[in-house]
N, C-alpha and C. Protein backbone atom coordinates (compact mmCIF):
# COMPACT_ATOMS: atom_id res chain seq x y z
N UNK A 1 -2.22 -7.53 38.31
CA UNK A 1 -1.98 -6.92 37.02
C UNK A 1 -2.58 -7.76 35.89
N UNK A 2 -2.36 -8.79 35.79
CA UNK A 2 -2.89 -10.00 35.16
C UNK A 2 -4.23 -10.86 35.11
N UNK A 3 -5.01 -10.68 34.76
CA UNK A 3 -6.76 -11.07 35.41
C UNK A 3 -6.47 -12.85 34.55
N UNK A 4 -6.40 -13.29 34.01
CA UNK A 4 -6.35 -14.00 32.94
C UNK A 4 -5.43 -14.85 32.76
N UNK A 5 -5.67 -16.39 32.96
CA UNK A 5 -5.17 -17.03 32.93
C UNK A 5 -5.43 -18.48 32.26
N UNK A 6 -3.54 -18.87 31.28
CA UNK A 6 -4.35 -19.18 30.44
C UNK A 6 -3.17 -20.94 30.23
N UNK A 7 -3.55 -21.85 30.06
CA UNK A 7 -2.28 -23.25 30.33
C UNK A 7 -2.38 -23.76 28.46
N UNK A 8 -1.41 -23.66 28.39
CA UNK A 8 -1.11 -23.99 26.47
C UNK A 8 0.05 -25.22 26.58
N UNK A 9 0.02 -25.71 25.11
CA UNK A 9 1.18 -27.16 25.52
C UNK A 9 1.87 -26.37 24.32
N UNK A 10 3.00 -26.66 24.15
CA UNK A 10 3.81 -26.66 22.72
C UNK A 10 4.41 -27.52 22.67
N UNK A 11 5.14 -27.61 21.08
CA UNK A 11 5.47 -28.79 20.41
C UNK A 11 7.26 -28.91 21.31
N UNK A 12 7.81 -30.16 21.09
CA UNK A 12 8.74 -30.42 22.08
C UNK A 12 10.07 -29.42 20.95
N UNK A 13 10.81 -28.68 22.51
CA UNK A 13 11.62 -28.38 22.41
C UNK A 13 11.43 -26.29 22.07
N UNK A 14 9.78 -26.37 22.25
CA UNK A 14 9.92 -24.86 21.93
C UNK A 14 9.85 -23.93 23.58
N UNK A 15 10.20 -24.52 24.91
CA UNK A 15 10.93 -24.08 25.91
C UNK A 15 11.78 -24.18 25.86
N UNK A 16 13.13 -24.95 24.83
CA UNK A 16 14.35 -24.65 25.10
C UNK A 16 15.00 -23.68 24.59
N UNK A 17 14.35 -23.33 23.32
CA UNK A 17 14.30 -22.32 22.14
C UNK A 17 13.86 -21.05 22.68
N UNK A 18 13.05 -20.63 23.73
CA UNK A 18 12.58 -19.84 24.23
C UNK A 18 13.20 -19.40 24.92
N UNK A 19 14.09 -19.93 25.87
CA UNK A 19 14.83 -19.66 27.21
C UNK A 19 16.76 -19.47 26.21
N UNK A 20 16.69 -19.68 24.95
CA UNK A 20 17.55 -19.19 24.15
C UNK A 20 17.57 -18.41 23.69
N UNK A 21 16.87 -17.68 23.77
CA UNK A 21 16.83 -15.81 23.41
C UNK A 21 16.18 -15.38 24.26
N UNK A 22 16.01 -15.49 25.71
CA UNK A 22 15.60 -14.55 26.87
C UNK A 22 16.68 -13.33 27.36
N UNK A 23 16.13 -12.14 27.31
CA UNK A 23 17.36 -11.35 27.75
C UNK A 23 17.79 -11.95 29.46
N UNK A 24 19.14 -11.51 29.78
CA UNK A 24 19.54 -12.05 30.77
C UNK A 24 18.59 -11.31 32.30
N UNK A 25 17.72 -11.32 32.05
CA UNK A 25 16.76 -10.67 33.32
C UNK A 25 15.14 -10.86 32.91
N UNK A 26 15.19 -11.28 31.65
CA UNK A 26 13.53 -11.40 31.00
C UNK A 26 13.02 -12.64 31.50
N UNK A 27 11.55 -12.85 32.12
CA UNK A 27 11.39 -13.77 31.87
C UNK A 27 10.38 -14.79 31.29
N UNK A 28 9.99 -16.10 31.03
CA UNK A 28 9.42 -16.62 29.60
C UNK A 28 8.20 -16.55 29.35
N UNK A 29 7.46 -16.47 30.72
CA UNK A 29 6.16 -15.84 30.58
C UNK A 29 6.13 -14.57 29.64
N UNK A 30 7.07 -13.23 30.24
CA UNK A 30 6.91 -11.79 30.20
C UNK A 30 7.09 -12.15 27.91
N UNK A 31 7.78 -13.29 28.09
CA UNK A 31 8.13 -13.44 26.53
C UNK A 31 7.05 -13.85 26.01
N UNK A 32 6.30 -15.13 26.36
CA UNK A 32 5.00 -15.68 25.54
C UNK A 32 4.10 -14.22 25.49
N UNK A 33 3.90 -13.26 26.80
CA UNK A 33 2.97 -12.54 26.60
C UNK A 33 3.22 -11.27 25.71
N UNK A 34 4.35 -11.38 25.61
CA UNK A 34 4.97 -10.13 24.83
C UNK A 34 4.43 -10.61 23.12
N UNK A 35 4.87 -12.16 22.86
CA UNK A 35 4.59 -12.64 21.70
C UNK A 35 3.25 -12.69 21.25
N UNK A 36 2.39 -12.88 21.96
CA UNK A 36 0.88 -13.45 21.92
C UNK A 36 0.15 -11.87 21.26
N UNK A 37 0.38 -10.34 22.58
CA UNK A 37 0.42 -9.31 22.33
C UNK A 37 0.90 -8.99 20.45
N UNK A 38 1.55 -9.19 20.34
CA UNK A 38 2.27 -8.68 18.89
C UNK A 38 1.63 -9.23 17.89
N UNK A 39 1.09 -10.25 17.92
CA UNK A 39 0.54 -11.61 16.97
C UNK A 39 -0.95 -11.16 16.70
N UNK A 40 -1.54 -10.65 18.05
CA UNK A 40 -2.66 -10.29 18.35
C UNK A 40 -2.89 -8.88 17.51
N UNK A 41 -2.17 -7.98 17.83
CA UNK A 41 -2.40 -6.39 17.34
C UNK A 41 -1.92 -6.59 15.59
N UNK A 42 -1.09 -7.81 15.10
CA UNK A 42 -0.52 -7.31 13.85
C UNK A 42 -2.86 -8.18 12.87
N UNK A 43 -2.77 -9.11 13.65
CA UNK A 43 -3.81 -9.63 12.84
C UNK A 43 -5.30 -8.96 12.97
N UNK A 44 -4.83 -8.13 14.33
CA UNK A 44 -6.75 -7.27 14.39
C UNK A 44 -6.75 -6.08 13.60
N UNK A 45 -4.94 -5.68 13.14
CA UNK A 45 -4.65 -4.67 11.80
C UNK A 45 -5.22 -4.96 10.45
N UNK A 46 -4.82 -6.70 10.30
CA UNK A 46 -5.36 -6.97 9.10
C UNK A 46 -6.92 -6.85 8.83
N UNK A 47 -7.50 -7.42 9.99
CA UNK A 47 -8.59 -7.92 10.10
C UNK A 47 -9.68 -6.15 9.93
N UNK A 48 -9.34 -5.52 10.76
CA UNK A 48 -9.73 -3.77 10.38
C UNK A 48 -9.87 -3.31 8.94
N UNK A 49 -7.89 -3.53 7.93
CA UNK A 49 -8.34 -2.98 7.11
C UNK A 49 -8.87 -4.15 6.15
N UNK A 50 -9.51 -5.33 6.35
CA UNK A 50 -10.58 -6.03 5.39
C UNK A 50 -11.42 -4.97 5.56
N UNK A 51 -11.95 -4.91 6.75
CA UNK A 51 -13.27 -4.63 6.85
C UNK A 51 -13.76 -3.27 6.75
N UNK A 52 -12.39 -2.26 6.36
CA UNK A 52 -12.44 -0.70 6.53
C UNK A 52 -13.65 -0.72 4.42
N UNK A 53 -14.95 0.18 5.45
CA UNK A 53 -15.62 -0.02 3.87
C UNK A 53 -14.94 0.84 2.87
N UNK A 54 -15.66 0.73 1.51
CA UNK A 54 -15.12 1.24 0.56
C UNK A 54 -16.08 2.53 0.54
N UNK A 55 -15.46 4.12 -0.29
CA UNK A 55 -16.19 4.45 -0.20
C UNK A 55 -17.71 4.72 -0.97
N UNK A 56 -19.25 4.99 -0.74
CA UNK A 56 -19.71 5.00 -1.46
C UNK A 56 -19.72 5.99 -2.40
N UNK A 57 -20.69 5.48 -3.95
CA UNK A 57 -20.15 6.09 -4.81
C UNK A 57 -21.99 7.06 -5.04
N UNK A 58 -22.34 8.20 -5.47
CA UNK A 58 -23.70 8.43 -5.95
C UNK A 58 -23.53 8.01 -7.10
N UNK A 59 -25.23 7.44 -7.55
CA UNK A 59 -25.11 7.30 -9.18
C UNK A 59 -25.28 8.62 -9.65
N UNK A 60 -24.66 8.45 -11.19
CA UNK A 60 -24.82 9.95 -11.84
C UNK A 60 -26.22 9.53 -12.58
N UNK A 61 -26.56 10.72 -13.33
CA UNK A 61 -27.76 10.77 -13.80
C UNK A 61 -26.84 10.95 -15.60
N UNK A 62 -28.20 10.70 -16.53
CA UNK A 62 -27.42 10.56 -18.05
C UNK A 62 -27.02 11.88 -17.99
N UNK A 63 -27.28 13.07 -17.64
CA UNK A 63 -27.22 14.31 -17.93
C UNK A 63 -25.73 14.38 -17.38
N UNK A 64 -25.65 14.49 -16.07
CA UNK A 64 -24.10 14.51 -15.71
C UNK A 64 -23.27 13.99 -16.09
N UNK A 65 -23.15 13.16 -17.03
CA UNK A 65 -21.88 12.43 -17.60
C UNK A 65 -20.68 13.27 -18.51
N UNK A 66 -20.01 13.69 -18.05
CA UNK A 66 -19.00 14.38 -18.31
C UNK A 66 -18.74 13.85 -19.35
N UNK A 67 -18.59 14.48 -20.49
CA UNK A 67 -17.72 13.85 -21.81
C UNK A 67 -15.96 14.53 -22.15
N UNK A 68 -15.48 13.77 -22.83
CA UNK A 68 -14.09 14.46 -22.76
C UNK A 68 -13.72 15.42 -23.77
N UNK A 69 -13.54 16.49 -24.36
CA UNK A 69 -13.18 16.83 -25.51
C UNK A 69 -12.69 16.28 -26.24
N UNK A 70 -12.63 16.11 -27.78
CA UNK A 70 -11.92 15.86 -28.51
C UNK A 70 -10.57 16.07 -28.51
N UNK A 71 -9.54 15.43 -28.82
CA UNK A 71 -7.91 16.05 -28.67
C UNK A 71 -8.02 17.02 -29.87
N UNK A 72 -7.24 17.99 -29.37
CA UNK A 72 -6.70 18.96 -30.16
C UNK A 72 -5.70 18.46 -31.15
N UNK A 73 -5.51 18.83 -32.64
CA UNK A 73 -4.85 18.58 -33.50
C UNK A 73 -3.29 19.59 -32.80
N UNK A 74 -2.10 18.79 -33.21
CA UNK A 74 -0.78 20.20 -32.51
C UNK A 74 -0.50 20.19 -33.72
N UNK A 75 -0.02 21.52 -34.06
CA UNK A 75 -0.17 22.97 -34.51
C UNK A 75 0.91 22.51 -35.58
N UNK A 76 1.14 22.25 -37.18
CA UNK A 76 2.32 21.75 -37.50
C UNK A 76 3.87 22.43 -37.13
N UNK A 77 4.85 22.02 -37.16
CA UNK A 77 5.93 21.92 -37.08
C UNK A 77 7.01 22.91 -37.51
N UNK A 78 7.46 24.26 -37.51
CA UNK A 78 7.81 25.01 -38.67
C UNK A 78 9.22 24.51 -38.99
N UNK A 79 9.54 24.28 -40.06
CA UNK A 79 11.12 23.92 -40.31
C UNK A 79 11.86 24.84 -40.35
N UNK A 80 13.59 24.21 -40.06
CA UNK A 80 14.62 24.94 -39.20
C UNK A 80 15.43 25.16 -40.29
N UNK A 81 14.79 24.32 -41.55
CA UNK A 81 15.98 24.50 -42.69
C UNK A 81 15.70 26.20 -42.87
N UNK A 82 17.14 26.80 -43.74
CA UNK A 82 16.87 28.07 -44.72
C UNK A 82 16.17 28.10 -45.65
N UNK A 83 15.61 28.97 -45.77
CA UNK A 83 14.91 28.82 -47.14
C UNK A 83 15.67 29.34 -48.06
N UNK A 84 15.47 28.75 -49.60
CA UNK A 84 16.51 28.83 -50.26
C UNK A 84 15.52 29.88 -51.64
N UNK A 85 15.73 30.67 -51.90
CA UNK A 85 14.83 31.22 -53.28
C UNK A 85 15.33 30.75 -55.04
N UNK A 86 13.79 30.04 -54.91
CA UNK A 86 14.42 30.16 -56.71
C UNK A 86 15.06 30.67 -57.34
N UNK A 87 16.14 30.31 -58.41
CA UNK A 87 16.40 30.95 -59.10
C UNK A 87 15.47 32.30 -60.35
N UNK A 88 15.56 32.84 -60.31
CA UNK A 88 14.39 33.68 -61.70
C UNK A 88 15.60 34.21 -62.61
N UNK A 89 14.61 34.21 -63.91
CA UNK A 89 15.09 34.61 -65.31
C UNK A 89 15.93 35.96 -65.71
N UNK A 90 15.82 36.82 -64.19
CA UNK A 90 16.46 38.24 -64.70
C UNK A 90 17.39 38.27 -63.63
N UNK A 91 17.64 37.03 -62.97
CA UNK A 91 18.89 37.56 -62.53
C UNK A 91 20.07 36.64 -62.95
């Protein structure tokens, strides 16, 4: 199942640490390779989207350059007061 074989040292005390969270039937190999696996797929993720290109852009020509309209002036406001009428001279 395994073609590949591979002898690593670690720093002291990271087999005791290891064999401290083995499920009660796992064992520390099935763990390094489980770890190595995970470490492996999260960084060839990163490494993909560096390299995923951007897309290209055409140049426009002066003619195509979209301009924006001017904003529209909004429309004034009508007031909510009553209107009240002058008084006049004949009444």
């Amino acid at each position: 199942m395994f073609s590949e074989d591979i002898l690593g040292r670690f720093p002291e005390g990271t087999v005791d640490r290891i064999s401290a969270v083995l499920a009660e039937d796992e064992e520390r190999t099935a763990f390094i390779r489980k770890a190595v696996e995970s470490e492996l797929q999260r960084r060839e993720a990163i490494i993909a989207a560096a390299r995923k290109p951007e897309p290209v852009k055409a140049p426009m020509s002066k003619k195509a350059v979209i301009r924006k309209a001017p904003a529209k002036k909004a429309p004034p406001k009508k007031s909510t007061a009553k209107k009240v009428r002058a008084p006049t001279k004949d009444r």
